[in-house]
Protein backbone atom coordinates (compact mmCIF):
# COMPACT_ATOMS: atom_id res chain seq x y z
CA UNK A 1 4.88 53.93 -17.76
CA UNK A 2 3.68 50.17 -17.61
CA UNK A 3 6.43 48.33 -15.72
CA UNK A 4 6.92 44.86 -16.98
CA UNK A 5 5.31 41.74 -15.17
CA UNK A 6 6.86 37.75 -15.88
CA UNK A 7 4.89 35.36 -14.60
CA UNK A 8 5.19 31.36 -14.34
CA UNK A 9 3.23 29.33 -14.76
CA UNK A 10 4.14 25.91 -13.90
CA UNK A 11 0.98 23.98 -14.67
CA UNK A 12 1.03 20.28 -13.79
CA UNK A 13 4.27 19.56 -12.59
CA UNK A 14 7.08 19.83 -9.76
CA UNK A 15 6.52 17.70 -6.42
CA UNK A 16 6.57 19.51 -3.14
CA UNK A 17 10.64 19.19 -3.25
CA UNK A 18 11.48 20.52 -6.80
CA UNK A 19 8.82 23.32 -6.08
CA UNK A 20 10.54 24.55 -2.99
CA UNK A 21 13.83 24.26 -5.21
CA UNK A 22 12.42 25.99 -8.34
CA UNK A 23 10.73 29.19 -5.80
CA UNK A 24 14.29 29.46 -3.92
CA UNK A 25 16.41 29.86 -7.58
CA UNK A 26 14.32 32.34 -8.54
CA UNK A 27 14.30 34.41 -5.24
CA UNK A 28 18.13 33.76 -5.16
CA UNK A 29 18.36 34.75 -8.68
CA UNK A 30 16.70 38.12 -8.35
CA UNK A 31 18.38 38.97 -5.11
CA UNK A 32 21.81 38.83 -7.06
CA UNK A 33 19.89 41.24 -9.47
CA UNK A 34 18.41 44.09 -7.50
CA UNK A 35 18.17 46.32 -10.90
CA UNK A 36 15.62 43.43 -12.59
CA UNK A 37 13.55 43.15 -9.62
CA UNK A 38 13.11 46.76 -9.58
CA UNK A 39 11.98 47.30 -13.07
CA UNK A 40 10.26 43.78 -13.53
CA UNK A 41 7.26 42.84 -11.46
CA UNK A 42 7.94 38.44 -11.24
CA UNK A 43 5.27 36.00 -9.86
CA UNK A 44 5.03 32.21 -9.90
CA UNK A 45 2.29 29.89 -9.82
CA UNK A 46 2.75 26.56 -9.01
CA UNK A 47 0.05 23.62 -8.40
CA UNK A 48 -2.52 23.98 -5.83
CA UNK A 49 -0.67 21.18 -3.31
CA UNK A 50 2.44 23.44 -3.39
CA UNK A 51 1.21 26.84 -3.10
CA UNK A 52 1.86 27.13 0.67
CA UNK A 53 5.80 25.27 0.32
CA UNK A 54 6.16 28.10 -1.88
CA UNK A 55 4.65 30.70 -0.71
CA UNK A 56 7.42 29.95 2.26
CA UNK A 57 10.15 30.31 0.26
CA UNK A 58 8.97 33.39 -1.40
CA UNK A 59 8.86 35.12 1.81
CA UNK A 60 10.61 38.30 2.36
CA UNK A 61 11.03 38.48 -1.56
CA UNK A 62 9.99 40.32 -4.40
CA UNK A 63 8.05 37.39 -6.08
CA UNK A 64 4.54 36.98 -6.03
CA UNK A 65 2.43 33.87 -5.54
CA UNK A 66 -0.48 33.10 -8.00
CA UNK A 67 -2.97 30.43 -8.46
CA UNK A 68 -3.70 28.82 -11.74
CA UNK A 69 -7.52 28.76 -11.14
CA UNK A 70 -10.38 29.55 -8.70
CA UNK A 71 -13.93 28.37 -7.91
CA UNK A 72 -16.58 31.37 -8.24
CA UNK A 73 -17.70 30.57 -4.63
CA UNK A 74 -15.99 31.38 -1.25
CA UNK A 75 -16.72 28.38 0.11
CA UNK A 76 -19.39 25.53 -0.05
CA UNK A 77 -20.51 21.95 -1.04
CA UNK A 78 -17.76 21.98 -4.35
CA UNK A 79 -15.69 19.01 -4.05
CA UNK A 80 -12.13 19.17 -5.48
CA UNK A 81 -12.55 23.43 -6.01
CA UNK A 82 -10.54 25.84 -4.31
CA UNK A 83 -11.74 29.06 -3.65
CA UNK A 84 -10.05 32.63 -4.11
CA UNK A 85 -10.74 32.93 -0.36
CA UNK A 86 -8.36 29.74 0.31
CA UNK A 87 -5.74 31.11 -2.32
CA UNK A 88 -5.81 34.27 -0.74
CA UNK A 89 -5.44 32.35 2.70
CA UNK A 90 -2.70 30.72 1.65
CA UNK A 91 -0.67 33.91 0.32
CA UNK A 92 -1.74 34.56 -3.28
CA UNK A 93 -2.18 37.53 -5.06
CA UNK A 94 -2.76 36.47 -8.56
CA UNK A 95 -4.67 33.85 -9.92
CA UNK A 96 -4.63 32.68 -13.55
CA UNK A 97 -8.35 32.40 -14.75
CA UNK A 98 -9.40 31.67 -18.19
CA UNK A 99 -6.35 30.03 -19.41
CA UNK A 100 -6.70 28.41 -22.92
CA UNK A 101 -6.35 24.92 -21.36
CA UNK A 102 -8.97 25.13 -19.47
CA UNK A 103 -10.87 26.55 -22.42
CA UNK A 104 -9.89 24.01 -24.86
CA UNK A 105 -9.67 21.24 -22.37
CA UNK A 106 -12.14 21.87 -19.76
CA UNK A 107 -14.83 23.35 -21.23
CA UNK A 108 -14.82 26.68 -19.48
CA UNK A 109 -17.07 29.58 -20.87
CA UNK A 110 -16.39 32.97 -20.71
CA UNK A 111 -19.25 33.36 -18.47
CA UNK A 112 -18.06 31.00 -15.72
CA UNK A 113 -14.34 32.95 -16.37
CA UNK A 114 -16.68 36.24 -15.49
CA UNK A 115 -17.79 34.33 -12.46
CA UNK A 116 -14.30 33.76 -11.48
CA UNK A 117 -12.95 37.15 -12.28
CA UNK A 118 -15.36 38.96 -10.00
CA UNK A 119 -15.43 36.50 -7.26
CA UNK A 120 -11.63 36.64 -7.61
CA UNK A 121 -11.63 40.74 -7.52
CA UNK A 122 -14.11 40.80 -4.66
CA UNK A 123 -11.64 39.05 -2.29
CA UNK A 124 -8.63 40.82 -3.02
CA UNK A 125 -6.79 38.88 -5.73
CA UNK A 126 -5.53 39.83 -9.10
CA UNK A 127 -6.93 38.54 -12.12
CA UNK A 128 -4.31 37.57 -14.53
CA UNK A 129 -7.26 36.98 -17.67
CA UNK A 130 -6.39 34.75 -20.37
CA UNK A 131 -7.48 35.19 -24.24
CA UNK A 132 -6.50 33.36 -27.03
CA UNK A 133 -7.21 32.35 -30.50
CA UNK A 134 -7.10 28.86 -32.12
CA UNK A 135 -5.01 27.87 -35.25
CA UNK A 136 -8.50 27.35 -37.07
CA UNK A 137 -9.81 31.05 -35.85
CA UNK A 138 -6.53 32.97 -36.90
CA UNK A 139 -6.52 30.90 -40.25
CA UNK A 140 -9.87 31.67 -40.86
CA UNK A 141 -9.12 35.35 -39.95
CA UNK A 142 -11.25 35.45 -36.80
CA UNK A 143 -8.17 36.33 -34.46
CA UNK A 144 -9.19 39.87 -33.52
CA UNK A 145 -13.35 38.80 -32.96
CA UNK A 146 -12.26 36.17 -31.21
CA UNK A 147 -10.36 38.72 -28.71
CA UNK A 148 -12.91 41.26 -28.73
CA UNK A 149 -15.47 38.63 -27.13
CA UNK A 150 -13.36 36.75 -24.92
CA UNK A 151 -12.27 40.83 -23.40
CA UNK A 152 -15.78 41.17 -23.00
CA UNK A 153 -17.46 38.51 -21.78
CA UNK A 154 -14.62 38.14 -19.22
CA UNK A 155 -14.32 41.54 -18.17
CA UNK A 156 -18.51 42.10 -18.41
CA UNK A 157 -19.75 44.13 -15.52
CA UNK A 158 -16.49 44.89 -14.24
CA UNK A 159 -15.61 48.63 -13.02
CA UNK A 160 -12.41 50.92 -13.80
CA UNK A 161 -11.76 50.30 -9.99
CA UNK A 162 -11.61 46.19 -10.58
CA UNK A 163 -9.64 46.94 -13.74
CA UNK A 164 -7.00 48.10 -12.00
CA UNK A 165 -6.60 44.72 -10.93
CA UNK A 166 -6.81 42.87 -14.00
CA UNK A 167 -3.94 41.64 -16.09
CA UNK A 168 -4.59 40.11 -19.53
CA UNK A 169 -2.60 37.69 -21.21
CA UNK A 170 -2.73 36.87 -24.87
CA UNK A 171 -2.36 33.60 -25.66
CA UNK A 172 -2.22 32.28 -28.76
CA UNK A 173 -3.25 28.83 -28.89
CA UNK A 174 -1.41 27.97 -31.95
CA UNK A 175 2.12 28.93 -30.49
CA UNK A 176 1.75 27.17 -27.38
CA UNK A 177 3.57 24.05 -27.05
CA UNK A 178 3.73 23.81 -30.88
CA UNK A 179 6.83 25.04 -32.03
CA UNK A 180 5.18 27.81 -33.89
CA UNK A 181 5.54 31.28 -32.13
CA UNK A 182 3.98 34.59 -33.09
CA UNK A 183 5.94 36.88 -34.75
CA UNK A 184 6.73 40.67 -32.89
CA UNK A 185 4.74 41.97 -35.07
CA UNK A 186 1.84 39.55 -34.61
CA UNK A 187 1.95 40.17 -30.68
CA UNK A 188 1.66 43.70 -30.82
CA UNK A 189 -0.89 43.57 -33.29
CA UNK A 190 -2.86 41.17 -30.91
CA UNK A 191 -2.43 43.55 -28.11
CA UNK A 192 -2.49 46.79 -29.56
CA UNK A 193 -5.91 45.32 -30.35
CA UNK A 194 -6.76 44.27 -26.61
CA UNK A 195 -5.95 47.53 -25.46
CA UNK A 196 -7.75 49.55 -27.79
CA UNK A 197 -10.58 47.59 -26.64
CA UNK A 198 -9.96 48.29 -23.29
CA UNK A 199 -10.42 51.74 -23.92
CA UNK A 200 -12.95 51.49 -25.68
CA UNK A 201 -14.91 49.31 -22.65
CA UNK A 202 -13.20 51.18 -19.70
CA UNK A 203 -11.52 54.52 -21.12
CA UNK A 204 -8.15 55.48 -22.12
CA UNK A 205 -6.49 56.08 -18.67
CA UNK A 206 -7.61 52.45 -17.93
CA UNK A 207 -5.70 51.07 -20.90
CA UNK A 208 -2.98 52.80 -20.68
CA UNK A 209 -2.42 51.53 -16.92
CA UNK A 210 -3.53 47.73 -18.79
CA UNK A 211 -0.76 45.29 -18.46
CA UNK A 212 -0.99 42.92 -21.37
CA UNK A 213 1.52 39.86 -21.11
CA UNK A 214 2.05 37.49 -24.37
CA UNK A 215 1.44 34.00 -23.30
CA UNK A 216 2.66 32.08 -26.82
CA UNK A 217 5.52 30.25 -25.63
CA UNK A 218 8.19 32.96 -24.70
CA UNK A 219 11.66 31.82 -24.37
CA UNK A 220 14.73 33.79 -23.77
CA UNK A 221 15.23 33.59 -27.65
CA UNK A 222 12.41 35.24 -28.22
CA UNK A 223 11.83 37.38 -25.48
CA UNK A 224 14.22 40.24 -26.26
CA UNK A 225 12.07 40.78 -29.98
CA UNK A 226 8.64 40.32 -28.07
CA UNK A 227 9.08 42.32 -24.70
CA UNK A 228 10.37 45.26 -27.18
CA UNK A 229 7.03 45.71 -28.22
CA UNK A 230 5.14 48.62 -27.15
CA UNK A 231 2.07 47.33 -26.13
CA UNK A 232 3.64 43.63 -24.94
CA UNK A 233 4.14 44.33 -20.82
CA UNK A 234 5.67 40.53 -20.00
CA UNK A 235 4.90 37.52 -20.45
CA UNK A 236 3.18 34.28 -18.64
CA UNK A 237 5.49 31.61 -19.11
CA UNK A 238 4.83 28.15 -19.38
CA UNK A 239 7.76 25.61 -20.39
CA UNK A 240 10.21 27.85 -19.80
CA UNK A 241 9.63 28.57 -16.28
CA UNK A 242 9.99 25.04 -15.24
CA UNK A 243 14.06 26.12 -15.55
CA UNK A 244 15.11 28.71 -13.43
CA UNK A 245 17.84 29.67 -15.32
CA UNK A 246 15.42 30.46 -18.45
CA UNK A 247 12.91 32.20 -16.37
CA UNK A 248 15.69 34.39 -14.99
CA UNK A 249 17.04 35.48 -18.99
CA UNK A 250 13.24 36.36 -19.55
CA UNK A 251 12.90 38.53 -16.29
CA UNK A 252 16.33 40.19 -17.55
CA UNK A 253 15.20 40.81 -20.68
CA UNK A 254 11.94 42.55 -19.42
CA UNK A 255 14.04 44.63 -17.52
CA UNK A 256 16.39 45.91 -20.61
């Protein structure tokens, strides 16, 4: 059975103080609940200036420290990039790669998100893989091609071995930030589809190991309805884990 996985993702914001803050309610938070931590995998990724304040007051605890991107190279003439190798350094083991703002906003390809991926992989991290379809795609009914190629070109030349360290998260664009979530029934669709897919590209034991989180703005609202789902394995949070409180609900109910 797939345990559950919540993951943060705090995107632009905190300072060094509010970070340490934000890390230290969330370890103290699971502490007082041994049961969640037990049956919910929990990570956090905060901006690249804070990961190593954070990774501090993770230590000793259950939560996991992620990046929200990578360069493709270990090191080299890339000013402003961090490397896996230096997120690794520094105490990750996830990074984010492929996330639908840096998609939509930076341009990214799903061949510089392969890049990533393996580079990622090859020194040790895990993958959390982003994909995601636009308000225009799923209106004009293009939701599931849109999956299928964004699986494969970011998952292209991969092995079942680097699988096993490969999360995806499906994100849809339309629901995030917008008010507008995707229904239950339009998550699991969405990863029922990923996963056969995964199958499909890797075999069945491989997708049925798969962790697929929903990324469309989960709240503890929502999350009860959405976590229920049988293919839906946790969620990356965005908003939401900016609160500790909320974050906390959503780790609970994973762990229902």
């Amino acid at each position: 059975m797939r345990k559950k996985f919540v993951a943060g993702n705090w995107k632009m914001n905190t300072d060094a103080a509010r970070a340490r803050e934000l890390a230290g309610q969330v370890v103290a938070g699971l502490a007082a609940q041994p049961a969640w931590a037990a049956k919910v995998q929990v990570a956090v990724c905060p901006p690249f200036p804070y990961l190593a304040t954070v990774a501090e007051a993770l230590k000793g605890s259950s939560v996991g420290l992620g990046a929200q991107n990578c360069h493709h190279e270990a090191a080299g003439a890339f000013t402003g990039e961090v490397s896996p190798v230096m997120a690794k350094d520094v105490g990750c083991h996830y990074v984010i790669l492929g996330h639908s703002e840096r998609r939509h906003k930076m341009g990214e390809t799903d061949a510089q998100i392969n890049q990533k991926a393996k580079a990622a992989l090859q020194h040790g991290l895990t993958v959390i893989l982003c994909v995601g379809e636009t308000l225009a795609e799923r209106q004009e009914q293009r939701t599931l091609k849109v999956l299928e190629e964004q699986f494969h070109g970011g998952c292209l030349g991969l092995g079942k071995d680097q699988m096993a360290k490969v999360v995806l998260a499906y994100e849809p664009v339309w629901a995030i930030g917008t008010g507008h979530n995707a229904t239950p029934e339009q998550a699991q669709e969405a990863h029922a589809f990923l996963r056969s897919r995964a199958a499909a590209e890797f075999g069945p034991e491989v997708a049925s190991r798969l962790q697929i989180l929903y990324g469309g703005s989960l709240v503890p609202d929502n999350a009860p309805q959405l976590l229920a789902q049988p293919d839906v394995d946790g969620g990356l949070i965005g908003g939401a884990s900016l609160d500790a409180g909320k974050f906390l609900k959503i780790i609970e109910a994973g762990a229902r």
